[in-house]
N, C-alpha and C. Protein backbone atom coordinates (compact mmCIF):
# COMPACT_ATOMS: atom_id res chain seq x y z
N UNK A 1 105.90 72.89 -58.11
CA UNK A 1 104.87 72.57 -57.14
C UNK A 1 104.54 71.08 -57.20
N UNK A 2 104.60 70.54 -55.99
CA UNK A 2 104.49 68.91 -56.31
C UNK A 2 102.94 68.72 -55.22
N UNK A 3 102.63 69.59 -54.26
CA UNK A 3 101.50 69.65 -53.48
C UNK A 3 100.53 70.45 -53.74
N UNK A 4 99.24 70.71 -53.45
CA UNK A 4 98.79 71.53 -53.58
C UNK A 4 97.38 71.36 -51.99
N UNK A 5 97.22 72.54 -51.57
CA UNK A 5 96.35 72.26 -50.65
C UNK A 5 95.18 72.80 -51.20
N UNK A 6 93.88 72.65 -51.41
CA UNK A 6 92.49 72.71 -51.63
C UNK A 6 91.65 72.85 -50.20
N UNK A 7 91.38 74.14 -50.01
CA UNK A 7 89.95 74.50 -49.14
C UNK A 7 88.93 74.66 -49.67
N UNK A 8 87.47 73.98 -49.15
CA UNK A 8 86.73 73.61 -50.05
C UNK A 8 85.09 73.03 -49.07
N UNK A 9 83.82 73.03 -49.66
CA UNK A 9 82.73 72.99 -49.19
C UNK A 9 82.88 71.45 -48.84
N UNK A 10 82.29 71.00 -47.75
CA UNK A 10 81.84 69.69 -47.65
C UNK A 10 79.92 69.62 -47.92
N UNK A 11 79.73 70.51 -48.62
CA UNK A 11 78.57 70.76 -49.60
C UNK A 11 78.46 70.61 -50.83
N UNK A 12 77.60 70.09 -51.45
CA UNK A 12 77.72 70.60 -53.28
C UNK A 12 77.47 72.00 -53.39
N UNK A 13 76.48 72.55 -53.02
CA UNK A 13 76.28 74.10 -53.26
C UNK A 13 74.92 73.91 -53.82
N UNK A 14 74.30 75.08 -54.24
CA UNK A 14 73.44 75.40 -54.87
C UNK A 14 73.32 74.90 -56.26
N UNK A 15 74.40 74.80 -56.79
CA UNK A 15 73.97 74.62 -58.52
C UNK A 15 75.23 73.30 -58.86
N UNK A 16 75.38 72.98 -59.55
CA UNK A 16 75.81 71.44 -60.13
C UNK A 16 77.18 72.37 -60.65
N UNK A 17 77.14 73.54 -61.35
CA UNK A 17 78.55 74.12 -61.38
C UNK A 17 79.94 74.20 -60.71
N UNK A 18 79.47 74.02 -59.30
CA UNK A 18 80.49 74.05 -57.84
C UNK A 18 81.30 72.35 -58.28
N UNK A 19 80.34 71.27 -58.26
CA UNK A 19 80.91 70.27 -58.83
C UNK A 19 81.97 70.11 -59.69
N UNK A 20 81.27 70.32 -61.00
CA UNK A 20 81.32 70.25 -62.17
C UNK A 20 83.55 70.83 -62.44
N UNK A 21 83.25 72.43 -61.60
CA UNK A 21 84.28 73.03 -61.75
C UNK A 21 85.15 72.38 -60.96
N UNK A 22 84.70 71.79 -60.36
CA UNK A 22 85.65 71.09 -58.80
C UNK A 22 86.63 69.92 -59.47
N UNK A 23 85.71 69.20 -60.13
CA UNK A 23 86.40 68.01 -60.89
C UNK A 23 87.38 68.61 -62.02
N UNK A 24 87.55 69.59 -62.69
CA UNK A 24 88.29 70.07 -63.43
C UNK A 24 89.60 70.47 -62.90
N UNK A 25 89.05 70.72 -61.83
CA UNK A 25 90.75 71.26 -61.24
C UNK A 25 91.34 70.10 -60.73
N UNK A 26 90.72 68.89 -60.45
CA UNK A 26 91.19 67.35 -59.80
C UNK A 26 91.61 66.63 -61.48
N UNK A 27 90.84 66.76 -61.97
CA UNK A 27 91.91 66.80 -63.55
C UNK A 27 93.20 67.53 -64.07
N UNK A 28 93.03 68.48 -63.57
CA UNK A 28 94.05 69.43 -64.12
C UNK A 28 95.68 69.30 -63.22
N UNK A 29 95.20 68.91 -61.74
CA UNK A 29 96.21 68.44 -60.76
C UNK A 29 96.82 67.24 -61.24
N UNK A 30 96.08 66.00 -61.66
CA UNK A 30 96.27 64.86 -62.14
C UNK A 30 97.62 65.34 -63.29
N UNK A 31 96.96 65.90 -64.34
CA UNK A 31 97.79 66.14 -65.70
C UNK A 31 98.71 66.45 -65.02
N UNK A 32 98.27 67.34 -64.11
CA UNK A 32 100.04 68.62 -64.02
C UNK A 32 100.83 67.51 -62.89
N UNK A 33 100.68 66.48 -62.80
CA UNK A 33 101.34 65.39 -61.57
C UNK A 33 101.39 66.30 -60.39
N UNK A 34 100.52 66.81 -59.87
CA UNK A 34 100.34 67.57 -58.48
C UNK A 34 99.75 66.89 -57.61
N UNK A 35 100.05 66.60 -56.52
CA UNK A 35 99.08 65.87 -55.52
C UNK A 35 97.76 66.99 -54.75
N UNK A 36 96.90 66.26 -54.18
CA UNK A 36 96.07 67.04 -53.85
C UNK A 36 96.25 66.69 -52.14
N UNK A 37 96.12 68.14 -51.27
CA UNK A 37 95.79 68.16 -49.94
C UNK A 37 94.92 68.84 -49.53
N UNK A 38 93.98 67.75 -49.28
CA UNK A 38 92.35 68.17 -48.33
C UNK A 38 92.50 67.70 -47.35
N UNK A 39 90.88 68.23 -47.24
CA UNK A 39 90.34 67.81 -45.45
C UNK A 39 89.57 66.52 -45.67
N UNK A 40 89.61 65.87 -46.80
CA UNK A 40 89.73 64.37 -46.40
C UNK A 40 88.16 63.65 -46.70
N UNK A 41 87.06 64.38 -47.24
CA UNK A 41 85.84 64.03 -47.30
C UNK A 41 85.80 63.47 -48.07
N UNK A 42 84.63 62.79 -48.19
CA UNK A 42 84.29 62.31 -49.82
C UNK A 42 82.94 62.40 -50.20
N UNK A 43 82.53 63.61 -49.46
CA UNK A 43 81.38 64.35 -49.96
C UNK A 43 81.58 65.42 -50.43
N UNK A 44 80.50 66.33 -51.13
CA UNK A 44 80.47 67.76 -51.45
C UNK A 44 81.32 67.98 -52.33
N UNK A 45 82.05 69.53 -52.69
CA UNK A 45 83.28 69.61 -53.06
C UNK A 45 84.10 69.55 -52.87
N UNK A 46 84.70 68.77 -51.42
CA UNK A 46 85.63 68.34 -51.25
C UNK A 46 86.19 66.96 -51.82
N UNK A 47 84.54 65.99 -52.17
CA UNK A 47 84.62 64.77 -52.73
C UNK A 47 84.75 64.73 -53.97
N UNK A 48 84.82 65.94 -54.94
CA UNK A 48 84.54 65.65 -56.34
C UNK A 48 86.09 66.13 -56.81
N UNK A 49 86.58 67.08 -55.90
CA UNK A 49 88.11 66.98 -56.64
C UNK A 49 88.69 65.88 -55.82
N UNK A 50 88.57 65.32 -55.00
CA UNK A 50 89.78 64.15 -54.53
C UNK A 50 88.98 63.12 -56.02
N UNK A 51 88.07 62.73 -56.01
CA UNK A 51 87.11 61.71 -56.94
C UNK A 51 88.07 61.75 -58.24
N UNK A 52 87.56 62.89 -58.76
CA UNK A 52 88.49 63.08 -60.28
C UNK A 52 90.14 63.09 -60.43
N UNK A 53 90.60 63.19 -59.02
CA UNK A 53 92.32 63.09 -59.12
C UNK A 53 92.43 61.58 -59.08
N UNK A 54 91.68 61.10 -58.17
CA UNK A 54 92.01 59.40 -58.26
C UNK A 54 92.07 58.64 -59.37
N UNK A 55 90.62 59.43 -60.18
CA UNK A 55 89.99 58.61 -61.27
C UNK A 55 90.99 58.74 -62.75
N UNK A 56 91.59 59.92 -62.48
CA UNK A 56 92.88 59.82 -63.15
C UNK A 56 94.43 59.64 -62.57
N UNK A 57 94.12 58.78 -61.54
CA UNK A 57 95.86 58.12 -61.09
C UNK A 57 96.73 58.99 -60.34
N UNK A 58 95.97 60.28 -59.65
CA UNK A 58 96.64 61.36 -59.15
C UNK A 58 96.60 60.67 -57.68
N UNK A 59 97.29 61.57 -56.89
CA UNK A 59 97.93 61.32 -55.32
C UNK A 59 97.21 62.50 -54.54
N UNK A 60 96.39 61.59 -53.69
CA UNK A 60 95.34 62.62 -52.76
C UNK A 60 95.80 62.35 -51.12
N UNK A 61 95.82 63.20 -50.87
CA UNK A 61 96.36 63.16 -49.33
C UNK A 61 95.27 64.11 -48.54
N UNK A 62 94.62 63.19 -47.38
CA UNK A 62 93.17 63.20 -46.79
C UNK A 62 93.90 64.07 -45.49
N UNK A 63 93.32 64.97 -44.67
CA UNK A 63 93.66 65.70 -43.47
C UNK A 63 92.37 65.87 -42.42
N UNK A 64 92.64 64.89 -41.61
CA UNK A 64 90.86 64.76 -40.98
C UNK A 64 90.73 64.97 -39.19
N UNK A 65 90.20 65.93 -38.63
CA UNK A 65 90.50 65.70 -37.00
C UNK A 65 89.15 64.50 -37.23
N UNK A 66 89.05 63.40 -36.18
CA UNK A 66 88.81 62.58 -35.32
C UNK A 66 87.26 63.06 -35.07
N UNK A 67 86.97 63.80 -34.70
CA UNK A 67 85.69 64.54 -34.64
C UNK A 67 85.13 64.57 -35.90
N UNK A 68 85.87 64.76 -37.30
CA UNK A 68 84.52 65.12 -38.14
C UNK A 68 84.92 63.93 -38.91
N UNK A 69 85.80 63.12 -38.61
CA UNK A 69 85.20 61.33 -39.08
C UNK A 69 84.27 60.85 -39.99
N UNK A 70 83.05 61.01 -38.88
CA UNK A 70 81.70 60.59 -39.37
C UNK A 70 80.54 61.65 -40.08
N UNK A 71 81.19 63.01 -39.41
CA UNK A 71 80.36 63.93 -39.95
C UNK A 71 80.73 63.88 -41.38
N UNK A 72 81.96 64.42 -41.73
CA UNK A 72 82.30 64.85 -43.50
C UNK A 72 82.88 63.58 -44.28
N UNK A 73 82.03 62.19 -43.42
CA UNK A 73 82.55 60.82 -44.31
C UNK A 73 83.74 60.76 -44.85
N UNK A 74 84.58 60.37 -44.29
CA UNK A 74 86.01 60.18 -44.70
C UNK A 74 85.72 59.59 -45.55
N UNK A 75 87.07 59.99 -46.62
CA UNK A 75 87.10 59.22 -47.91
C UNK A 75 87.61 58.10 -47.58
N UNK A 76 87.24 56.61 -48.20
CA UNK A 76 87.63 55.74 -48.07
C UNK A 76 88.73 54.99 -49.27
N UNK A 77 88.85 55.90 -49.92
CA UNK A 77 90.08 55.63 -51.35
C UNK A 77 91.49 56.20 -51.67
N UNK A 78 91.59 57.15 -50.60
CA UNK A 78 92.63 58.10 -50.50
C UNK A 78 93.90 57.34 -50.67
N UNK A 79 94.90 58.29 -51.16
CA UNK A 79 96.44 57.59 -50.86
C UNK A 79 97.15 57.44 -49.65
N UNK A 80 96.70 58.77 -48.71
CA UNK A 80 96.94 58.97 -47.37
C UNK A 80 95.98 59.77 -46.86
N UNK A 81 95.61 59.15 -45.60
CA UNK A 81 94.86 60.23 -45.28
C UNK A 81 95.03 60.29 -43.45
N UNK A 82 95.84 61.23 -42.85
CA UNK A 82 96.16 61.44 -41.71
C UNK A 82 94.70 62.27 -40.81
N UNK A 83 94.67 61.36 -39.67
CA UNK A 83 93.70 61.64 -38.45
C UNK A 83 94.44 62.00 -37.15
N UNK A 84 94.00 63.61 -36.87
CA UNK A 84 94.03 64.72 -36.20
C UNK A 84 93.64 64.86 -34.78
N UNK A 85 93.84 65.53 -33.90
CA UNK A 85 93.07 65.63 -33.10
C UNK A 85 91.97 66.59 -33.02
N UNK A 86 92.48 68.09 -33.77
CA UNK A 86 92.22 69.32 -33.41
C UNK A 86 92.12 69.61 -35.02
N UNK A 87 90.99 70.72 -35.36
CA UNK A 87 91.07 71.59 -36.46
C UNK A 87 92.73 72.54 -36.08
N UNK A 88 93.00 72.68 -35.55
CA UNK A 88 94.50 73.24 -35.51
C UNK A 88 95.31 72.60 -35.90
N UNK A 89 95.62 71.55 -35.84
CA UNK A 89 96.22 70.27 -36.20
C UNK A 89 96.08 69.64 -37.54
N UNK A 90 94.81 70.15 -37.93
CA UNK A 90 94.53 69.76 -39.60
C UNK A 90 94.79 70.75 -40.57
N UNK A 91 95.02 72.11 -39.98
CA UNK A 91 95.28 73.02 -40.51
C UNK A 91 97.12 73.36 -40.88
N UNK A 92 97.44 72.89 -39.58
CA UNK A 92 98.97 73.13 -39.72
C UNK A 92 99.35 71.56 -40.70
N UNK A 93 99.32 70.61 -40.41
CA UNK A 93 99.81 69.82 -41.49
C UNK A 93 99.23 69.74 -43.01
N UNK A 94 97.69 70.40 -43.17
CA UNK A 94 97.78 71.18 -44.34
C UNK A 94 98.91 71.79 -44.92
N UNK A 95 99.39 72.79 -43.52
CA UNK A 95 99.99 74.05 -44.32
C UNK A 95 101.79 73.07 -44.29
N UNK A 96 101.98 72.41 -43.80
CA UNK A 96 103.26 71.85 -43.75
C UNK A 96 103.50 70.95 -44.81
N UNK A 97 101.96 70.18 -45.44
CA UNK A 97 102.04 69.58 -46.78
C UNK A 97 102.50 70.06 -47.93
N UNK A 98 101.92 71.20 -48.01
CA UNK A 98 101.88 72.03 -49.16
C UNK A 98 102.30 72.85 -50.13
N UNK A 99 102.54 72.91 -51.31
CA UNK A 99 103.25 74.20 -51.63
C UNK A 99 102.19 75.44 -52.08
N UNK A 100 101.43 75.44 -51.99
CA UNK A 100 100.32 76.56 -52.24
C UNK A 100 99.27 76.42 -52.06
N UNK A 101 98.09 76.95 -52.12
CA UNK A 101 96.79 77.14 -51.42
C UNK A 101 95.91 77.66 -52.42
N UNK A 102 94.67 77.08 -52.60
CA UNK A 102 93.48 77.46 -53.60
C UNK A 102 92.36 76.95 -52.15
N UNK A 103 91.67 78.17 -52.57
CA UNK A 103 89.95 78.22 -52.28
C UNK A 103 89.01 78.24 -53.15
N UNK A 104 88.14 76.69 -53.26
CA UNK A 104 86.89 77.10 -53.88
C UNK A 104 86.06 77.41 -53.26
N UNK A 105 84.78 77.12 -54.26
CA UNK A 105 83.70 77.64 -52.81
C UNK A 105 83.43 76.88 -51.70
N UNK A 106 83.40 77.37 -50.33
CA UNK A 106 82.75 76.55 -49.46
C UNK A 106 82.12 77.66 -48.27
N UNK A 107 82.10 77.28 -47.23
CA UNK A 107 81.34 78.26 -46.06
C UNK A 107 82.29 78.56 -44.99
N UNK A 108 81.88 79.17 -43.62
CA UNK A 108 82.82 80.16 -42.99
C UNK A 108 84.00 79.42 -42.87
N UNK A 109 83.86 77.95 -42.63
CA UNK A 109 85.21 77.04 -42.78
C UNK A 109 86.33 77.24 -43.67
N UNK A 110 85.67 77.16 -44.77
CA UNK A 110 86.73 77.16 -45.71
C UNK A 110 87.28 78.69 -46.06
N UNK A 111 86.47 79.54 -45.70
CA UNK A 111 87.39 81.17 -45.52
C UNK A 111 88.23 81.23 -44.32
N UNK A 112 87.78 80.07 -43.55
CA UNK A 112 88.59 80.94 -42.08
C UNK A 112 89.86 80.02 -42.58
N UNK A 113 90.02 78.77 -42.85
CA UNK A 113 91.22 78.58 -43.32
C UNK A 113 91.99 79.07 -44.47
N UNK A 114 91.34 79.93 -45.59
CA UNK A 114 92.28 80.35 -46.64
C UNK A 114 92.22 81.72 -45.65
N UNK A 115 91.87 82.28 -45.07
CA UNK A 115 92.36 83.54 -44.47
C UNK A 115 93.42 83.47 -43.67
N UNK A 116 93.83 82.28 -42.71
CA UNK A 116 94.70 81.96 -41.96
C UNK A 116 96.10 82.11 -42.66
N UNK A 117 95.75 80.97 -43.79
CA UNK A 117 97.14 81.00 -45.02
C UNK A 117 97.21 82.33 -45.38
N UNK A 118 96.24 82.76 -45.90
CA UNK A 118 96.62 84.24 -46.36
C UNK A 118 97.31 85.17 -45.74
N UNK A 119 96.84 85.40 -44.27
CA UNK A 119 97.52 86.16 -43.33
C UNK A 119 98.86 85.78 -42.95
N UNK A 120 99.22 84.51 -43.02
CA UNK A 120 100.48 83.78 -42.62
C UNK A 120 101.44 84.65 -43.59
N UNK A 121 101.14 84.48 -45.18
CA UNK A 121 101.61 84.67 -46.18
C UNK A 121 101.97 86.36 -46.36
N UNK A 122 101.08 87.33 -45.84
CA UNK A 122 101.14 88.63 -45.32
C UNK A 122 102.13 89.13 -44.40
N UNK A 123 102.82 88.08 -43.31
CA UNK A 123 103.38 88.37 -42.38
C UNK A 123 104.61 87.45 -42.56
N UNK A 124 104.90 87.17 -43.86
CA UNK A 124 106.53 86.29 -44.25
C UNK A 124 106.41 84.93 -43.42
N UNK A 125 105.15 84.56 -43.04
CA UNK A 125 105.38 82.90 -42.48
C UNK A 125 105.69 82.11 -43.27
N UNK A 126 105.65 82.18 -44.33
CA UNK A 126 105.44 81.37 -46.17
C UNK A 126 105.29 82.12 -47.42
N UNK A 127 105.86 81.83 -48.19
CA UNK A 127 105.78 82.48 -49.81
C UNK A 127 105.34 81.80 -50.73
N UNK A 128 104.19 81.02 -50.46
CA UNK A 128 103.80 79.79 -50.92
C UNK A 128 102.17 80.66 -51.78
N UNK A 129 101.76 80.31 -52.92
CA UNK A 129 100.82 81.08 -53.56
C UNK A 129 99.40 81.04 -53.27
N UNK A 130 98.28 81.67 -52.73
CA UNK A 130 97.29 81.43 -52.32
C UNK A 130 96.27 81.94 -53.60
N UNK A 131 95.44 81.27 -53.71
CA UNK A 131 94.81 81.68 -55.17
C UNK A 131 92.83 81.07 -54.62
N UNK A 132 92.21 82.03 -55.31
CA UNK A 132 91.08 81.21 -54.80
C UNK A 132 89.88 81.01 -56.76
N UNK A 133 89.54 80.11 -56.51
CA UNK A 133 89.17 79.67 -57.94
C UNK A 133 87.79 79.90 -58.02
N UNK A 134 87.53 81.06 -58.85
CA UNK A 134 86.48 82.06 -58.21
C UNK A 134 85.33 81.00 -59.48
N UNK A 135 84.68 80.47 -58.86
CA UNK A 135 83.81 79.54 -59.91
C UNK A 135 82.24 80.10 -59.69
N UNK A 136 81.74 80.24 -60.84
CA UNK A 136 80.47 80.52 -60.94
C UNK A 136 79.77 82.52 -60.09
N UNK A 137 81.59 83.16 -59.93
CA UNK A 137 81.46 84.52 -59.57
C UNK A 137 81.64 84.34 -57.93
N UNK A 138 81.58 83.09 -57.61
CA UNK A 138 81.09 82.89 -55.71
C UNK A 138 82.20 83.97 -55.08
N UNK A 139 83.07 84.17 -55.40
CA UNK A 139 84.25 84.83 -54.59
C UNK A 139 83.93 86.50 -54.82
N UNK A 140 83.28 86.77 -56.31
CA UNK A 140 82.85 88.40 -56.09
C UNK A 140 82.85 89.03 -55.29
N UNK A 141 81.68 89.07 -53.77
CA UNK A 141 82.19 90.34 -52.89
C UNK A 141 82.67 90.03 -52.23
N UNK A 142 83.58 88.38 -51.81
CA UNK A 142 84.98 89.26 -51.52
C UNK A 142 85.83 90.01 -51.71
N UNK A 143 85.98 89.46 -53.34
CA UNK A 143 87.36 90.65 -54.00
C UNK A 143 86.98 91.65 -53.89
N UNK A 144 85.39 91.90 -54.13
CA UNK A 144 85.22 93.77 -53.65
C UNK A 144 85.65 94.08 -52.00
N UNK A 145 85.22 93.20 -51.28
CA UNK A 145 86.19 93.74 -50.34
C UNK A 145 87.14 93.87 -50.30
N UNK A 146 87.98 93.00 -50.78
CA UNK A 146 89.69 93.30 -50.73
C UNK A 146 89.82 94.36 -51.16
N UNK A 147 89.13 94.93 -52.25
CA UNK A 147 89.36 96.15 -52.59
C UNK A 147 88.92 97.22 -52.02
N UNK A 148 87.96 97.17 -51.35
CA UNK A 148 87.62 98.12 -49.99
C UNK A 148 88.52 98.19 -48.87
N UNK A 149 88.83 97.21 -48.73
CA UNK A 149 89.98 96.98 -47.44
C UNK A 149 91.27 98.14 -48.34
N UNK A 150 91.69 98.01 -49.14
CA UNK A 150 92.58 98.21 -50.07
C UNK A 150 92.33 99.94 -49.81
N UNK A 151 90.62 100.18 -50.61
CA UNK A 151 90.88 101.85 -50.43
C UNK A 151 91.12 102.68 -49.02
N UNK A 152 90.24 101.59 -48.18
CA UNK A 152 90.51 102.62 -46.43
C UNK A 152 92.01 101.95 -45.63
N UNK A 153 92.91 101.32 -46.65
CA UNK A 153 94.39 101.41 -45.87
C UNK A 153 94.47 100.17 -44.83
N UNK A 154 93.70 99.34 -44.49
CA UNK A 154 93.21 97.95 -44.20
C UNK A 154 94.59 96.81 -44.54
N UNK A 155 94.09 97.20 -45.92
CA UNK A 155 95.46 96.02 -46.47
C UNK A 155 95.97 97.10 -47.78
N UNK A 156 97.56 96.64 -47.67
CA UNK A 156 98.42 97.22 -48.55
C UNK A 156 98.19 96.33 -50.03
N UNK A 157 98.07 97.62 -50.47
CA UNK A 157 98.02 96.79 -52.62
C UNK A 157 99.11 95.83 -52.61
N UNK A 158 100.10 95.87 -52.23
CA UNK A 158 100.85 94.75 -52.85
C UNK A 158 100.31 93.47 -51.76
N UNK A 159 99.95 93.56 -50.74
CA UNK A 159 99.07 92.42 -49.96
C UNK A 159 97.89 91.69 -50.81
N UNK A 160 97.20 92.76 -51.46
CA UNK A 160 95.59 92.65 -51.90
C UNK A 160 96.08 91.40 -53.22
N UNK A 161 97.30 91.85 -54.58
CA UNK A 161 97.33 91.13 -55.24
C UNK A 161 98.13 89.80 -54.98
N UNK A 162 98.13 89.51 -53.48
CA UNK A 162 98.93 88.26 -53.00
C UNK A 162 98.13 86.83 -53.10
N UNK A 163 96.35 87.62 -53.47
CA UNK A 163 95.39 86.71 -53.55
C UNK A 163 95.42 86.44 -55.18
N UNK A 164 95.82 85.27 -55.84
CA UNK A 164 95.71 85.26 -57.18
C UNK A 164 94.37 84.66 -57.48
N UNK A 165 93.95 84.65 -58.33
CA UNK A 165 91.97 85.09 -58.38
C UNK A 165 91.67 84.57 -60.23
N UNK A 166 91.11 83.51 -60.22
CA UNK A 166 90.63 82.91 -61.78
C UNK A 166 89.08 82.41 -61.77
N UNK A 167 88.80 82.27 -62.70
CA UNK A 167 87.57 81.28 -62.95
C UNK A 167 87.80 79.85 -63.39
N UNK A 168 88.99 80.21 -63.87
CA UNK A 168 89.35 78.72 -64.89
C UNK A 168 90.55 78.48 -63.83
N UNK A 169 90.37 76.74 -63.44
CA UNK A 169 91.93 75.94 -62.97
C UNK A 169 93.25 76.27 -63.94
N UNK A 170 93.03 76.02 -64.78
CA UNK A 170 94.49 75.91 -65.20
C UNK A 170 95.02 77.35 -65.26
N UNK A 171 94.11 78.21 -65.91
CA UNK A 171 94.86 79.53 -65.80
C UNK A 171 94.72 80.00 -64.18
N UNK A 172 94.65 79.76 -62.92
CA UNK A 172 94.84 79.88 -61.70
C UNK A 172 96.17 79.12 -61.60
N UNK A 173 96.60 77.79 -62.04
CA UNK A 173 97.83 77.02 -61.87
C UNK A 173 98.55 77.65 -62.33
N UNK A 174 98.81 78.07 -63.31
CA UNK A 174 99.41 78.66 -64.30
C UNK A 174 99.87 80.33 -63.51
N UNK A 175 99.37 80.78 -63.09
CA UNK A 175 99.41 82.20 -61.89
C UNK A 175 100.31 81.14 -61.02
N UNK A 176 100.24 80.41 -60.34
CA UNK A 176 100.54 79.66 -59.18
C UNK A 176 102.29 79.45 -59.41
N UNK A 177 102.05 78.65 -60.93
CA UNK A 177 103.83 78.51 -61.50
C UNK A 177 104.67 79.62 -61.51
N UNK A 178 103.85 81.07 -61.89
CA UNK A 178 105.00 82.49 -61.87
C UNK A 178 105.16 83.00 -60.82
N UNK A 179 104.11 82.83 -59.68
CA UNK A 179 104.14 83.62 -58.23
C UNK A 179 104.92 84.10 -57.93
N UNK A 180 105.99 85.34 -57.65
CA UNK A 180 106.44 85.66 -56.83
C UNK A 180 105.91 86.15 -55.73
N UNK A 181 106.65 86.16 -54.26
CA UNK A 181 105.63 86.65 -53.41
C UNK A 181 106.42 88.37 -53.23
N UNK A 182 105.58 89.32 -52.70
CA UNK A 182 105.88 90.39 -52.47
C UNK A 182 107.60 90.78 -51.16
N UNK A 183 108.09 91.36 -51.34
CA UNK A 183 109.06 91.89 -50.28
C UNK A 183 107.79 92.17 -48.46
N UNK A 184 108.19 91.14 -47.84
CA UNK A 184 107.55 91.36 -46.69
C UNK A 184 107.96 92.45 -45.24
N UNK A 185 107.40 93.23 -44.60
CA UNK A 185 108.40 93.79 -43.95
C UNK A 185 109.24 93.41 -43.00
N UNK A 186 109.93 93.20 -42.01
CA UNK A 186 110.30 92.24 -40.97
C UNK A 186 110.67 93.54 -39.78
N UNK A 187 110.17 93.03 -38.61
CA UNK A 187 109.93 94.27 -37.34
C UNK A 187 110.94 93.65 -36.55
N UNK A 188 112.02 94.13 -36.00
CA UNK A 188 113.23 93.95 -35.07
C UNK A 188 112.47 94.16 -33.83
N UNK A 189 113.20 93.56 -32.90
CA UNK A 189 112.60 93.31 -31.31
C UNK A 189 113.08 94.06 -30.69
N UNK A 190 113.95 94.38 -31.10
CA UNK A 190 115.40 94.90 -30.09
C UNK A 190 115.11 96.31 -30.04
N UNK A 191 115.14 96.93 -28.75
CA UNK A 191 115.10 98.00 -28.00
C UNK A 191 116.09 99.13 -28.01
């Protein structure tokens, strides 16, 4: 893995933990020579893992539509940082950057894009590892949903564990290095 894409709050959150954990994994990218691909802020938690990859000599690559510019303060230190037209547009060269996908915490944004990857990844668009870095429990009732989805037939078990799921960065990277992805089904057209 030489990329990694990060979805992520352009908030701190509630508690100094969201931070705190954020910068660990912008350390841990650094060590592991992984570059980082965001949405390009340099606020919230989007600003504290690009912050800590720089601050240790790592390669951050910024993904910004034109519109949120001024809103989510572009980082101004980045190695690259490409301007968009469209959240569609920031999303697909995300996903064209990248070799895998982590969600920390952030709000409906940052689920609707790890759900996108996820679903992509469900339907053989990519075999690329989606993992979400469950810090301070924030991801809890989702995974209970997944697992609800799971008991009423929603999503297939081998779908459900396609989400790899930690508290700690490195042991989430570390899931990320063994990934295999599941046998996907593939539906013929032909009549």
């Amino acid at each position: 893995m030489k990329k990694l894409a990060v979805f992520c709050g352009s908030s701190s959150g509630a508690s100094s933990i969201y931070i705190e954990e954020a910068k660990k994994l912008g350390k841990e990218l650094a060590k592991r020579n992984i570059a980082l691909v965001y949405g390009g802020a340099s606020v919230g938690v989007m600003g504290a893992v690009a912050d800590s990859l720089l601050e240790e000599g790592g390669h951050v690559i910024g993904v910004m539509p034109t519109f949120l510019e001024n809103r989510e303060i572009a980082h101004k230190k980045l190695t690259e940082l490409f301007i968009v037209d469209t959240m569609h547009e920031r999303k697909a060269k995300m996903a064209d950057l990248a070799d895998g996908f982590i969600a920390l915490p952030g709000g409906p944004g940052t689920l609707e894009e790890f759900f996108e990857i996820f679903t992509w990844a469900q339907l053989g668009l990519h075999q690329k590892p989606c993992g979400l870095l469950n810090i301070n429990h924030y991801y809890d009732p989702l995974l209970a949903l997944f697992d609800h989805m799971t008991k009423e037939q929603f999503l297939h078990e081998k779908y459900r564990h396609m989400a790899l799921v930690s508290n700690d960065p490195k042991d989430l990277l570390d899931q990320f290095n063994t990934y295999e992805p599941p046998a996907v089904k593939t539906y013929s057209t032909n009549k």
